[in-house]
Protein backbone atom coordinates (compact mmCIF):
# COMPACT_ATOMS: atom_id res chain seq x y z
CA UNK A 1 100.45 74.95 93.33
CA UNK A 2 102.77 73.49 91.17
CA UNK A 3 105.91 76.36 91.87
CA UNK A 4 107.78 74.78 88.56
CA UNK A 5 105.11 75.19 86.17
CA UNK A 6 104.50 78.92 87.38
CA UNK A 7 108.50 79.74 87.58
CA UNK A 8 108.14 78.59 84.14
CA UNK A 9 105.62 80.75 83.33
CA UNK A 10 107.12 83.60 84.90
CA UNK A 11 110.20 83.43 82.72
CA UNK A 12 108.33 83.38 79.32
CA UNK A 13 106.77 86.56 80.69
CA UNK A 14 109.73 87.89 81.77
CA UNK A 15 109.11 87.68 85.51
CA UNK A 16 111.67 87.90 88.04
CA UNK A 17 110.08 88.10 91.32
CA UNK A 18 106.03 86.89 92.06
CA UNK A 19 104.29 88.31 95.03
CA UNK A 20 102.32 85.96 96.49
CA UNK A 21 99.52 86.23 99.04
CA UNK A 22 96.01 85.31 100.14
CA UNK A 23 92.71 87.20 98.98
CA UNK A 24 90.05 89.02 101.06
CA UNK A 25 89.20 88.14 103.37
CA UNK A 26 92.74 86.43 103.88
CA UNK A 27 92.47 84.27 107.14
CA UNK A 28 89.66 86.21 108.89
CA UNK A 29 86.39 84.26 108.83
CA UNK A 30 85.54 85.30 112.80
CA UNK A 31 87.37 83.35 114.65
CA UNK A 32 90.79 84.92 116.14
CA UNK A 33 92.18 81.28 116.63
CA UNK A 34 91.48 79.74 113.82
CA UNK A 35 92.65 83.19 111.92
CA UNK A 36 96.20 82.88 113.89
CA UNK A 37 96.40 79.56 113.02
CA UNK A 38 95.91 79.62 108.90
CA UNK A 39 97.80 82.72 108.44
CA UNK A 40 100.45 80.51 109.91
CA UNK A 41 100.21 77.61 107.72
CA UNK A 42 99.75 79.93 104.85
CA UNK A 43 103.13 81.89 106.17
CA UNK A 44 105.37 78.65 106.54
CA UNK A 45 103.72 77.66 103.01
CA UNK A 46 105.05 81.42 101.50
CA UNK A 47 108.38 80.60 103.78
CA UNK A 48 109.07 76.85 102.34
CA UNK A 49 108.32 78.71 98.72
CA UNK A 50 110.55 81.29 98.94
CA UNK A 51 113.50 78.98 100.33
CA UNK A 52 112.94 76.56 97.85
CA UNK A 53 112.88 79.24 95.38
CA UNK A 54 115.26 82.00 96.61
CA UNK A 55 114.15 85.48 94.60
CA UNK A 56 111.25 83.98 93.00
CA UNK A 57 108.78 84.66 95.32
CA UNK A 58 107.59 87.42 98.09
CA UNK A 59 104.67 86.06 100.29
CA UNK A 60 102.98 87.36 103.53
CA UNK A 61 99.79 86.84 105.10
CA UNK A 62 98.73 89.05 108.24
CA UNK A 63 95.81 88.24 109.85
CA UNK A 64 93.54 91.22 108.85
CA UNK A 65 92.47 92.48 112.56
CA UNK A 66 95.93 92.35 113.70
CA UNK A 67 97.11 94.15 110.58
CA UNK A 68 94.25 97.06 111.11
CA UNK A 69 94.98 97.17 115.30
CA UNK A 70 98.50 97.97 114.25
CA UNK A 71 97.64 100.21 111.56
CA UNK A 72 95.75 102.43 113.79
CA UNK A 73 98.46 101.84 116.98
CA UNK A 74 100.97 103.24 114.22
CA UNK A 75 98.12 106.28 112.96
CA UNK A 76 97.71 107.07 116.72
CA UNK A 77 101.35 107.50 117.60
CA UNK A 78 102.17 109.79 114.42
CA UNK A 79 99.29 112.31 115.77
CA UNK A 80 100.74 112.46 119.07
């Protein structure tokens, strides 16, 4: 990803802020280590982005099982 080019881009279109993250299935591909370890990469990726670029870009990447576990953690606990 050349972050330049697309800030470029973004300002002809009149783009202040990109979110960025990572398509289905994200990091999930069956394997709960290898998930925790790519949606870390891909997090200090989105992390070195946004620092490089401060306001440009929003990025976060959950691993999809965690995400749902907490989901329904949270679901349970507002029905009780």
């Amino acid at each position: 990803m050349d972050a330049k080019q697309v800030i470029e881009d973004m300002d002809k279109s009149g783009i202040a802020t990109a979110m960025i993250s990572t398509s289905e299935p994200s990091v999930w591909f069956g394997d709960n280590d290898a998930a925790r370890k790519l949606a870390r990469e891909c997090n200090d990726f989105g992390a070195r982005l946004m620092s490089d670029h401060p306001g440009r870009f929003a990025f976060l990447t959950l691993r999809y099982q965690t995400s749902m576990a907490a989901s329904a953690k949270s679901n349970t606990a507002r029905t009780r």
